[in-house]
C-alpha atoms as a PDB file:
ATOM      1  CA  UNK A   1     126.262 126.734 102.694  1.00  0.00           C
ATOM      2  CA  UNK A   2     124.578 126.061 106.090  1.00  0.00           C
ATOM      3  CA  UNK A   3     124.459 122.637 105.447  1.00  0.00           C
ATOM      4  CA  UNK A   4     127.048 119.736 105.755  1.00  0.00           C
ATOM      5  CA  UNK A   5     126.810 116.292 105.278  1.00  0.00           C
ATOM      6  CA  UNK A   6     129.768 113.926 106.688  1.00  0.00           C
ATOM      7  CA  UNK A   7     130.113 110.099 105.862  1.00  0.00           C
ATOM      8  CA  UNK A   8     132.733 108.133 106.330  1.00  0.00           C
ATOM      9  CA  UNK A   9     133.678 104.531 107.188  1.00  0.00           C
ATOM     10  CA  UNK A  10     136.765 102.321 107.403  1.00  0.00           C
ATOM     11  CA  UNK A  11     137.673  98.865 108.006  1.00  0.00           C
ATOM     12  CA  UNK A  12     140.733  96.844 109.703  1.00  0.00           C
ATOM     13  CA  UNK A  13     142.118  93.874 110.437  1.00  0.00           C
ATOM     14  CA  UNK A  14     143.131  93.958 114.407  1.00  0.00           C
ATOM     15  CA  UNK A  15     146.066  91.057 115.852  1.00  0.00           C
ATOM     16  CA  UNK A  16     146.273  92.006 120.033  1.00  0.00           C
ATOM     17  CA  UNK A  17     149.502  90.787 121.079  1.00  0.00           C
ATOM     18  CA  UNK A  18     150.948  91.500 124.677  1.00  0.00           C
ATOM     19  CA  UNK A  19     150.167  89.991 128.111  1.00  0.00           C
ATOM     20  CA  UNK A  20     146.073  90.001 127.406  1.00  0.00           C
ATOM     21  CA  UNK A  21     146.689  88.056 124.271  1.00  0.00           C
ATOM     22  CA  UNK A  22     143.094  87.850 122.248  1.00  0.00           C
ATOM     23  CA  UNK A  23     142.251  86.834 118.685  1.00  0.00           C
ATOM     24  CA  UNK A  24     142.082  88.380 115.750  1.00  0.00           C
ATOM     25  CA  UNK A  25     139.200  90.525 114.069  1.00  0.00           C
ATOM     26  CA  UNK A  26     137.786  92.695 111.602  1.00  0.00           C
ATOM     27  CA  UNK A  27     136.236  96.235 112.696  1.00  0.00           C
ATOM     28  CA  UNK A  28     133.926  97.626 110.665  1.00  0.00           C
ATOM     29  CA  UNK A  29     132.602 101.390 111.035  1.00  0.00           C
ATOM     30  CA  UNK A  30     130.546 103.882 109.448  1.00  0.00           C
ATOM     31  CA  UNK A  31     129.471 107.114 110.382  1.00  0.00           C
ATOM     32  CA  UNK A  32     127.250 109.774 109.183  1.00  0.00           C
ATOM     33  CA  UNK A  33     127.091 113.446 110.347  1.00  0.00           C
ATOM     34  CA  UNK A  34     124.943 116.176 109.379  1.00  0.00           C
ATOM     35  CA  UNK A  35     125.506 119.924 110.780  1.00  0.00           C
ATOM     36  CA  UNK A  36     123.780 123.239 110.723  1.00  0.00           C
ATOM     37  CA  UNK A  37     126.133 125.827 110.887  1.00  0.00           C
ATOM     38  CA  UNK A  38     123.813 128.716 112.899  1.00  0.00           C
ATOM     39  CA  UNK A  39     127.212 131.197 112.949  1.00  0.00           C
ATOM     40  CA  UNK A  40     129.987 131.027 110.354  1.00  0.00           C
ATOM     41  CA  UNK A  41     132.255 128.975 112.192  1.00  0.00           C
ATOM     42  CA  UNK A  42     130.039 127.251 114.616  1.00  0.00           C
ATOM     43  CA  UNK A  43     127.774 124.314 113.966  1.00  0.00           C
ATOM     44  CA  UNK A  44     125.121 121.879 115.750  1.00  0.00           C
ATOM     45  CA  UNK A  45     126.065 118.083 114.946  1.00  0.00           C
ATOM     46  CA  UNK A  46     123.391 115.249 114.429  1.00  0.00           C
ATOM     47  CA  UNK A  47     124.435 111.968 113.121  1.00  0.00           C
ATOM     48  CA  UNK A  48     124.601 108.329 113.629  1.00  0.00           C
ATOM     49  CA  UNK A  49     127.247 105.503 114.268  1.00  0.00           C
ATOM     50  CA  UNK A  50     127.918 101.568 113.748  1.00  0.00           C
ATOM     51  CA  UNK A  51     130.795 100.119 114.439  1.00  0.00           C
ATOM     52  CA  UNK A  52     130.831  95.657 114.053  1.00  0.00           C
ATOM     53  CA  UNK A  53     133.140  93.078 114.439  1.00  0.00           C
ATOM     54  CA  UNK A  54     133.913  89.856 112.935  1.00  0.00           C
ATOM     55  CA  UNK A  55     134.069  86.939 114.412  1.00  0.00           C
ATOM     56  CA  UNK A  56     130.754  87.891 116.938  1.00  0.00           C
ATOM     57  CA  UNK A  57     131.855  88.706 120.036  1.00  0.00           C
ATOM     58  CA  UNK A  58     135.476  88.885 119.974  1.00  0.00           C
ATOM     59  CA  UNK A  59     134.500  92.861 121.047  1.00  0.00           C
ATOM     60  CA  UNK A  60     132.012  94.579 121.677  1.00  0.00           C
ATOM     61  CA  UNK A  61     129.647  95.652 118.796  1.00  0.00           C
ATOM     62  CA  UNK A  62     127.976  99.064 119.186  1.00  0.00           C
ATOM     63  CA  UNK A  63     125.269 101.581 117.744  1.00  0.00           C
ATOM     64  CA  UNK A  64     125.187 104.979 118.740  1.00  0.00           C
ATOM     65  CA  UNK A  65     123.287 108.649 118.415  1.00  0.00           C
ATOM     66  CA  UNK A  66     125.310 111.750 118.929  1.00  0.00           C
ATOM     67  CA  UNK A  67     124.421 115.489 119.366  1.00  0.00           C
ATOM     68  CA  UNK A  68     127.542 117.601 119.451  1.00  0.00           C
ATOM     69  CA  UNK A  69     129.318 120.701 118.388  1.00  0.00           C
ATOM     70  CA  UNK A  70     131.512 121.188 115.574  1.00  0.00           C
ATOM     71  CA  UNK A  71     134.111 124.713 114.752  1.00  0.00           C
ATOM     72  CA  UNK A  72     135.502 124.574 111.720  1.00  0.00           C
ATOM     73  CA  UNK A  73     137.605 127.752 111.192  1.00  0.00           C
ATOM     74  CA  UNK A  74     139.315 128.713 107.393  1.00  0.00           C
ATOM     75  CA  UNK A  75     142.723 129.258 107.634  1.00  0.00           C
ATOM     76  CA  UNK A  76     143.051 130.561 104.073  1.00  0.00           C
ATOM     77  CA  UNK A  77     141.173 130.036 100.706  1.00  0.00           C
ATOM     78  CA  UNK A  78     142.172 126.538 100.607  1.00  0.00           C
ATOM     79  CA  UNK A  79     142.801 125.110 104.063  1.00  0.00           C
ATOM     80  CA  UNK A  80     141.112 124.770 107.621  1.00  0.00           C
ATOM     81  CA  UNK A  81     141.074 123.292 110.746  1.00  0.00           C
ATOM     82  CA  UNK A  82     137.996 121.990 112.785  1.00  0.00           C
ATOM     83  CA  UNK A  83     137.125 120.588 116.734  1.00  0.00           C
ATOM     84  CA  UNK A  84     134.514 118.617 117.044  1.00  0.00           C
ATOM     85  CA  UNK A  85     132.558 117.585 120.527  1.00  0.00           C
ATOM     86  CA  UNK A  86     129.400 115.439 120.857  1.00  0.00           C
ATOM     87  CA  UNK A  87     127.754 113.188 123.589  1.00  0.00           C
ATOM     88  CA  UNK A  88     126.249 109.911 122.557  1.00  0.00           C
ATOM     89  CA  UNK A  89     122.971 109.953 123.612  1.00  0.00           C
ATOM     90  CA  UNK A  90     121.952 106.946 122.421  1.00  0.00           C
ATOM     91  CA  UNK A  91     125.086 103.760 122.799  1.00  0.00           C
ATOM     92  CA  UNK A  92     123.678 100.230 121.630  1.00  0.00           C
ATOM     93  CA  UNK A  93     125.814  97.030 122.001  1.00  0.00           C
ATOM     94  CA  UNK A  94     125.409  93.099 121.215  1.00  0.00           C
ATOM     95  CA  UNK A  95     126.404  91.949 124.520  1.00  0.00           C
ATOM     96  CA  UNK A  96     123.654  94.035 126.533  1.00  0.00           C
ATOM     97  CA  UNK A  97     125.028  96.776 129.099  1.00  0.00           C
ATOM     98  CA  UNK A  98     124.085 100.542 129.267  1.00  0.00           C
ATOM     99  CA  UNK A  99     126.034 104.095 129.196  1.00  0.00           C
ATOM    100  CA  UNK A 100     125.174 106.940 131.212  1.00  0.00           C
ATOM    101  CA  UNK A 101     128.356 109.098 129.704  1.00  0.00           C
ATOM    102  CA  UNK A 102     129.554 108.716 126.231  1.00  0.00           C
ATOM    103  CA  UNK A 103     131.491 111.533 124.516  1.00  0.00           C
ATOM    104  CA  UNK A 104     133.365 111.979 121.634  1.00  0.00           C
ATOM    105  CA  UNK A 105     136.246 114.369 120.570  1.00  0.00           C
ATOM    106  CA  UNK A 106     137.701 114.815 117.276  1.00  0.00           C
ATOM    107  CA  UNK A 107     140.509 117.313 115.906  1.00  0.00           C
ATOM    108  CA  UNK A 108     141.235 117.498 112.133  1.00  0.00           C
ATOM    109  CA  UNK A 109     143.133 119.596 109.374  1.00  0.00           C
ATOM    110  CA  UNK A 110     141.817 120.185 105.560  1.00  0.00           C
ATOM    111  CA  UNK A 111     144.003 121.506 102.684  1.00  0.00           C
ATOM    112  CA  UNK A 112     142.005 121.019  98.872  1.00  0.00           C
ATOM    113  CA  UNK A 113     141.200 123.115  95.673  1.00  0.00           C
ATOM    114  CA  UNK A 114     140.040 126.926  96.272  1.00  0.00           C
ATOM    115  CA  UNK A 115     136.581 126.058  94.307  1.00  0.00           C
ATOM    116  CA  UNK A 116     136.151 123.151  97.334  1.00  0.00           C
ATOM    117  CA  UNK A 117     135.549 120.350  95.511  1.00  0.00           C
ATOM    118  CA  UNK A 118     138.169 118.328  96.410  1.00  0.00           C
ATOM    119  CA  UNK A 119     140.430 118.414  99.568  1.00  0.00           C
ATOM    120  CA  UNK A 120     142.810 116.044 101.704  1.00  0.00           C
ATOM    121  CA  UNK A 121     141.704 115.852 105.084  1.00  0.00           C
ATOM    122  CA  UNK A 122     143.777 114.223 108.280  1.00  0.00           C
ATOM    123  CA  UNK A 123     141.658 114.079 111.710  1.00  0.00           C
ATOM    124  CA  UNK A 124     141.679 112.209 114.912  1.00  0.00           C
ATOM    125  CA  UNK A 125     139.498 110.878 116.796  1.00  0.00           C
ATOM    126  CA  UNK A 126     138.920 109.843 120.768  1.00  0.00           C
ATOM    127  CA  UNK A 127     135.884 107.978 121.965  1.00  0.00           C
ATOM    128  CA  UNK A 128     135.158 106.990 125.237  1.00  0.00           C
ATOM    129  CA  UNK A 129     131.626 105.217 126.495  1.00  0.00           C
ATOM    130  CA  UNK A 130     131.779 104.726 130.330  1.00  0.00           C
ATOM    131  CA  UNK A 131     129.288 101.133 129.651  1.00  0.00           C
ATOM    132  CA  UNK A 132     127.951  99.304 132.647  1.00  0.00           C
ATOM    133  CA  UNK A 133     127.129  95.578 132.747  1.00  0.00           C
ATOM    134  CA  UNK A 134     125.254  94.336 135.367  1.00  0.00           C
ATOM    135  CA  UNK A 135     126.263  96.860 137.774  1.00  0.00           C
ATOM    136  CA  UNK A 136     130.165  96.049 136.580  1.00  0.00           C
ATOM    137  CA  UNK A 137     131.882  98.884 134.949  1.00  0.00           C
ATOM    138  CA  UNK A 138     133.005  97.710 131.337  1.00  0.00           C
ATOM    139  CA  UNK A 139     134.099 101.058 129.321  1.00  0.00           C
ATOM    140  CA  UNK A 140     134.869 101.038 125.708  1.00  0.00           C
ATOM    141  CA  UNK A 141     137.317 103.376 124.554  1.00  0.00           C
ATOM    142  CA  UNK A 142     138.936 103.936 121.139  1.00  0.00           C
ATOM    143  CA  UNK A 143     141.297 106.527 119.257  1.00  0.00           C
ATOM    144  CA  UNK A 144     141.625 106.228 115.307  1.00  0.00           C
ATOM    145  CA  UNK A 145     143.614 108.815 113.380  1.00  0.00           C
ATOM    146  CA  UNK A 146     142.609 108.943 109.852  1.00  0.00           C
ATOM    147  CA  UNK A 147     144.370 110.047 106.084  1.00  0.00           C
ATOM    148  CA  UNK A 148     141.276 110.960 103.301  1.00  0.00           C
ATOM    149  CA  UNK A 149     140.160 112.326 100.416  1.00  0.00           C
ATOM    150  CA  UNK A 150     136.699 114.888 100.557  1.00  0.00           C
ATOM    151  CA  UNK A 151     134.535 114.869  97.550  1.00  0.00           C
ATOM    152  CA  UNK A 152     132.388 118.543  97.736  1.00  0.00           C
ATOM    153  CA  UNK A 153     129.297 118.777  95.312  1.00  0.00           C
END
């Protein structure tokens, strides 16, 4: 169909080590995507974004809207590739701050059953929000490859 829906969210325990030393915490994310494909291969993303932390404050929660671009092309009857773009329009975090330019790329591979209703999926991810506090620049960036299973009904 036109129509695709895309949730997913992970969670993991993070131990910085090194020179900037830090404590440990739990990231927690979800995200939800919904695209209109307008051509065959060519689709307009809307979706949503939380990403939280535990213990408060050890980094930076945030909430974001984005409004991208996704190509997925079929490499076969069972397999395909995708690139998604999108700007955050909208970036929300618990320690105040603003972000004039947030963007998000994404690259990923799909291999599952010819009737589609189950594949393996691998993607990554890059995220980068250029976040101003106080007139200070602060940025927040973040990669995250990811191993799945897709569920089609």
């Amino acid at each position: 169909g036109r129509f695709f829906l895309d949730a997913s969210g992970y969670t993991v325990k993070l131990d910085p080590k090194g020179a900037g030393g830090g404590t440990s915490f739990d990231l927690r994310q979800a995200d939800v995507r919904v695209s209109y494909a307008f051509v065959p291969s060519i689709a307009i993303e809307l979706g949503g974004g939380r990403r939280s932390v535990k213990p408060a404050f050890s980094t930076q929660d945030v909430g974001l809207v984005r409004l991208g671009v996704l190509s997925q092309i079929p490499l076969n009857r069972v397999s395909s590739v995708w690139a998604r773009g999108a700007y955050l329009v909208r970036s929300r975090f618990n320690g105040g701050g603003s972000a004039d330019l947030a963007v998000e790329l994404g690259l990923g591979v799909g291999v599952g059953t010819p009737n589609g209703r189950f594949r393996g999926r691998t993607d990554f991810e890059f995220q980068r929000i250029d976040r101003k506090v106080a007139g200070a620049a602060v940025p927040l960036q973040m990669a995250v490859g990811r191993i799945g299973v897709e569920v089609g009904f």
